[in-house]
N, C-alpha and C. Protein backbone atom coordinates (compact mmCIF):
# COMPACT_ATOMS: atom_id res chain seq x y z
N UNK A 1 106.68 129.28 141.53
CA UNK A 1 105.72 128.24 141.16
C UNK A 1 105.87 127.92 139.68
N UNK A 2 106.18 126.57 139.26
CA UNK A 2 106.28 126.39 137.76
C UNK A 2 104.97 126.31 137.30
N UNK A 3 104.54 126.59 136.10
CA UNK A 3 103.51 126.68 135.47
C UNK A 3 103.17 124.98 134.90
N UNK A 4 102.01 125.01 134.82
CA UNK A 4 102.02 123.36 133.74
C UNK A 4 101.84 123.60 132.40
N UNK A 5 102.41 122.68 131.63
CA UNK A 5 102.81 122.65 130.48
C UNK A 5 101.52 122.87 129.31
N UNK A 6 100.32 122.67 130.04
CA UNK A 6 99.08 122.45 129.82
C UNK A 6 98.64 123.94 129.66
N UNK A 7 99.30 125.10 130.71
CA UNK A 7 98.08 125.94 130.99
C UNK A 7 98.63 127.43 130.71
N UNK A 8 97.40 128.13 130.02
CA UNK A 8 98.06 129.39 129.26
C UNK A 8 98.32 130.29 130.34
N UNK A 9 98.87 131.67 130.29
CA UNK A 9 99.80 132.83 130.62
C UNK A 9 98.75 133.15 131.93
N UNK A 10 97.31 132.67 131.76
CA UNK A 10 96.22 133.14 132.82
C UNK A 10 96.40 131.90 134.01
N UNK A 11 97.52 130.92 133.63
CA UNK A 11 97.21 129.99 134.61
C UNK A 11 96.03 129.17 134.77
N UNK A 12 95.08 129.04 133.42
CA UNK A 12 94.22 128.16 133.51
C UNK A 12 94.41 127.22 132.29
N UNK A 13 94.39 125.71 132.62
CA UNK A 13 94.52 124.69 131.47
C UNK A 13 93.75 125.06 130.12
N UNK A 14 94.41 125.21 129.17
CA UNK A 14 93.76 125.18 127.69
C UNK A 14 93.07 124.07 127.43
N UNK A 15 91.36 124.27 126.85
CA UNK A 15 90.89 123.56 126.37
C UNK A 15 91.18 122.79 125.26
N UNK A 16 91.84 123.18 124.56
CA UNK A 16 92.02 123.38 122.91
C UNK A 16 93.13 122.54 123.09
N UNK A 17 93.38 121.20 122.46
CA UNK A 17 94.48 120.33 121.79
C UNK A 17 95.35 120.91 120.62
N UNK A 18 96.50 120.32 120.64
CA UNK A 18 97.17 120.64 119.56
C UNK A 18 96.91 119.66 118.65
N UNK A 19 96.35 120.11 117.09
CA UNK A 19 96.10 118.87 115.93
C UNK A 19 97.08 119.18 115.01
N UNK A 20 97.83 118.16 114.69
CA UNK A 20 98.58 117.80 113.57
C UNK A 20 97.57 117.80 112.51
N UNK A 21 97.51 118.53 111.67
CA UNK A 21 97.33 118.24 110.15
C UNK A 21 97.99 117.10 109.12
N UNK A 22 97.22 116.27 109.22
CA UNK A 22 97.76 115.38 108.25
C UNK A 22 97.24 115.13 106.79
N UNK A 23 98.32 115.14 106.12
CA UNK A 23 97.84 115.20 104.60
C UNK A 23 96.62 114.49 103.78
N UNK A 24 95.79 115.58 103.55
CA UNK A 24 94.76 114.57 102.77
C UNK A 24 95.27 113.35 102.10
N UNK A 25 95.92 112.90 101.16
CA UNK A 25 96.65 112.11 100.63
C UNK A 25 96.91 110.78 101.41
N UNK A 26 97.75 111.14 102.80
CA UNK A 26 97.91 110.07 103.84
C UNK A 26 96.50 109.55 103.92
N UNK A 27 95.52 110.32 104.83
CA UNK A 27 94.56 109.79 105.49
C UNK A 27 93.49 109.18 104.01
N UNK A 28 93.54 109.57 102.94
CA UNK A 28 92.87 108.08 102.40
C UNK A 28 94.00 106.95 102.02
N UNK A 29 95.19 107.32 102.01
CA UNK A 29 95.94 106.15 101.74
C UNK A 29 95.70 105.41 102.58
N UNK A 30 95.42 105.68 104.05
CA UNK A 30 95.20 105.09 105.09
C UNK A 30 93.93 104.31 105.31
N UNK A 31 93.37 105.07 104.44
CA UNK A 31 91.37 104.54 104.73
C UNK A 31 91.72 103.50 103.62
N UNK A 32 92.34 103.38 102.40
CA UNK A 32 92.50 102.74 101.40
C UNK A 32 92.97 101.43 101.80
N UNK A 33 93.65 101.27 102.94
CA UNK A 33 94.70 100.32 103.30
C UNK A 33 93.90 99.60 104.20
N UNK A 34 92.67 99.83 104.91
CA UNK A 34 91.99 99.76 105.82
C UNK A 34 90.90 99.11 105.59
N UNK A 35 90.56 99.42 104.66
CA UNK A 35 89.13 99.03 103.94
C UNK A 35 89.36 97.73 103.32
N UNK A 36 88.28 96.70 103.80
CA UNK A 36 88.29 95.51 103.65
C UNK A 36 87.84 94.79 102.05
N UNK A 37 86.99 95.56 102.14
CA UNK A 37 86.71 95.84 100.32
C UNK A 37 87.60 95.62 99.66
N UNK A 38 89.00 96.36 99.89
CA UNK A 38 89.91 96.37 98.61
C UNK A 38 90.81 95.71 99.08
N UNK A 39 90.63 94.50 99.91
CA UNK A 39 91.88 93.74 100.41
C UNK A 39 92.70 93.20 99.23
N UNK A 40 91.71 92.69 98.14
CA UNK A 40 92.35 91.54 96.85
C UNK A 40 93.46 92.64 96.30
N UNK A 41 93.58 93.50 96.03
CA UNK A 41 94.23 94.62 95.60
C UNK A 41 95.22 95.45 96.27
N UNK A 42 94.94 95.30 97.83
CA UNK A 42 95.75 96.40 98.48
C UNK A 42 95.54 96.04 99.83
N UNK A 43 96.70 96.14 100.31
CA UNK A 43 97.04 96.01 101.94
C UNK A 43 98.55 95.99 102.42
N UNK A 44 98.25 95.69 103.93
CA UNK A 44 99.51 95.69 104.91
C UNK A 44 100.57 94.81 104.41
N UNK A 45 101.72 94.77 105.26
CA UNK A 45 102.42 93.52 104.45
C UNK A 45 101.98 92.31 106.35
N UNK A 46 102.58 91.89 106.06
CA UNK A 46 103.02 90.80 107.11
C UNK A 46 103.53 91.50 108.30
N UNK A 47 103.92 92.26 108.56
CA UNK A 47 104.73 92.85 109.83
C UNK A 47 103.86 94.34 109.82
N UNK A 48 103.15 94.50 108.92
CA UNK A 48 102.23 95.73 109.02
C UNK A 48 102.77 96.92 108.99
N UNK A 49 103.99 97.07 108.31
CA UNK A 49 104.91 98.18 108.36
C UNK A 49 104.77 98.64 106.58
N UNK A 50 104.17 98.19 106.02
CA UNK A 50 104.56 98.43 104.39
C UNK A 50 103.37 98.52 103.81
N UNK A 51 102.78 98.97 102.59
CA UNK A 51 102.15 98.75 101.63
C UNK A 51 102.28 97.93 100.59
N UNK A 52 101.10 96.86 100.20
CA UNK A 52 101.55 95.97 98.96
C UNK A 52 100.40 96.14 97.98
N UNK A 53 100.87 96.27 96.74
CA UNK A 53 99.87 96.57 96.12
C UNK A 53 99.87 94.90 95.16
N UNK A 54 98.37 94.06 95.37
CA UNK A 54 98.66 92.52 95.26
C UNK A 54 98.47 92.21 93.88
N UNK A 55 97.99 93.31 93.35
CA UNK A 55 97.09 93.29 91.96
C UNK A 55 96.82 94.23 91.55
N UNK A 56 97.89 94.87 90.41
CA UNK A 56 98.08 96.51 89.95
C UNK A 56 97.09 96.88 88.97
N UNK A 57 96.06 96.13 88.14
CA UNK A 57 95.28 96.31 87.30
C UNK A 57 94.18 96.76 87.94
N UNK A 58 93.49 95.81 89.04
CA UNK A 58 92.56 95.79 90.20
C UNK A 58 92.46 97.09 91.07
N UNK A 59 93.79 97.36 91.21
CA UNK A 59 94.05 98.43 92.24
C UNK A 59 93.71 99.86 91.19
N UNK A 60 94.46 99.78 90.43
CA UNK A 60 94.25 101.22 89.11
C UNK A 60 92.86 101.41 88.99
N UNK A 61 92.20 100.22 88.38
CA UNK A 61 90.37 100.26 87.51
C UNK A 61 89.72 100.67 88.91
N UNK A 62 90.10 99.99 90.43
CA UNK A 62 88.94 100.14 91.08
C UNK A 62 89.03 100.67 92.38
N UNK A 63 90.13 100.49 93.07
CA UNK A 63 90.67 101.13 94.39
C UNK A 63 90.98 102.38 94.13
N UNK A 64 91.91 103.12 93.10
CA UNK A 64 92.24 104.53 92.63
C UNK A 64 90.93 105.06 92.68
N UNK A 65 90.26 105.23 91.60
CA UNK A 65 89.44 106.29 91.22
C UNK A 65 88.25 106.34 92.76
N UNK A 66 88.59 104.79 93.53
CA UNK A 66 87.69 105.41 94.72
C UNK A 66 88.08 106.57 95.56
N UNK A 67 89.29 106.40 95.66
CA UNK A 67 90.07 107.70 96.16
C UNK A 67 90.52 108.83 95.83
N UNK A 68 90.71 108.92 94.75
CA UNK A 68 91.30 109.78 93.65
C UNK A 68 91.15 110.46 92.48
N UNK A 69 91.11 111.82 91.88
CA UNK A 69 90.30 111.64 90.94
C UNK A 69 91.18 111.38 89.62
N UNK A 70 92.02 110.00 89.91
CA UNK A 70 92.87 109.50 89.05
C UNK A 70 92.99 108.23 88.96
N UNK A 71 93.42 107.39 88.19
CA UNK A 71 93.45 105.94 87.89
C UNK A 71 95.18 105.86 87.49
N UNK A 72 96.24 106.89 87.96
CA UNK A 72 97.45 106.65 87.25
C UNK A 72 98.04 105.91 88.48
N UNK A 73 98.98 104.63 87.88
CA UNK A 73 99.41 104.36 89.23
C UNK A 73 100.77 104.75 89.64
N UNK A 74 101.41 105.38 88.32
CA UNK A 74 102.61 105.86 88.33
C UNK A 74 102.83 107.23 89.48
N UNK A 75 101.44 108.03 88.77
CA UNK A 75 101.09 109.46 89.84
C UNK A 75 100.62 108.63 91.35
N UNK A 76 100.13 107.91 91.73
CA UNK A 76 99.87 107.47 92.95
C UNK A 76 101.38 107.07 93.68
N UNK A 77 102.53 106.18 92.79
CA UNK A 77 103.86 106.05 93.55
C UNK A 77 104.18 107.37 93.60
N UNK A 78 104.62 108.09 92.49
CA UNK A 78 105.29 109.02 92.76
C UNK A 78 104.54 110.05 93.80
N UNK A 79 103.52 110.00 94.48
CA UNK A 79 102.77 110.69 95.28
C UNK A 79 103.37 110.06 97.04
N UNK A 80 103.30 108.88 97.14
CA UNK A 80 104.40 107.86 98.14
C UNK A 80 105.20 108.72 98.10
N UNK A 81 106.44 108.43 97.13
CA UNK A 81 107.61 108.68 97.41
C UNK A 81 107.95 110.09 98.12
N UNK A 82 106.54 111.02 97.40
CA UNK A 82 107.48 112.03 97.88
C UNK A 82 106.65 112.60 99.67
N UNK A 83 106.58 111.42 100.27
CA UNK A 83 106.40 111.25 101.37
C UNK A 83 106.64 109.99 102.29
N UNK A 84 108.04 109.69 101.55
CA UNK A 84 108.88 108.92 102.42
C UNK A 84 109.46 107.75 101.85
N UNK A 85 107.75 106.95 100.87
CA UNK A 85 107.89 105.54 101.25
C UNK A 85 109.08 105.42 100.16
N UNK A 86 109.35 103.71 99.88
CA UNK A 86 110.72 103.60 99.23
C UNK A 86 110.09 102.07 99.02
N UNK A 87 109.96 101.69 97.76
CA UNK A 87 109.73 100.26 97.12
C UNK A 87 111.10 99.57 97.85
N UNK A 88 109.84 98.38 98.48
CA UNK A 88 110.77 97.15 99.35
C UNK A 88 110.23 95.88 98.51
N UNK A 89 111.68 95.16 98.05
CA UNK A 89 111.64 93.89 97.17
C UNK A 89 111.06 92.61 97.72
């Protein structure tokens, strides 16, 4: 009898999901990107695959420090990069 992929060594389905931990960092970049508030400053691109930042002064003084307890925007790219993203022209 094969077992299901679902169910522990007792043969009964685990309640318990597997959760990915995702980086604090992501999930407000994500809430950041989301939030309608800071559209003038920050959002999707057109194909919804990218980040654009529309207005870097705007975004530093008032979108950062909502998230962050920083206003650098240099530390905010270099915080991207070293989770993937890659400045698209």
């Amino acid at each position: 009898k094969k077992k299901d992929a679902g169910a522990t060594s007792s043969g009964k389905r685990s309640t318990q999901s597997a959760r990915v931990q995702v980086p604090k960092f992501l999930l407000k970049t994500f809430s950041m990107l989301e939030n309608k508030d800071f559209s003038k400053f920050v959002g999707w691109n057109a194909a919804g695959d990218a980040l654009v930042v529309k207005e870097q002064h705007g975004f530093t003084d008032t979108v950062l420090p909502a998230f962050f307890k920083h206003s650098n925007f240099a530390s905010f790219v270099r915080q991207l990069n070293m989770y993937g993203f890659r400045r698209a022209d």
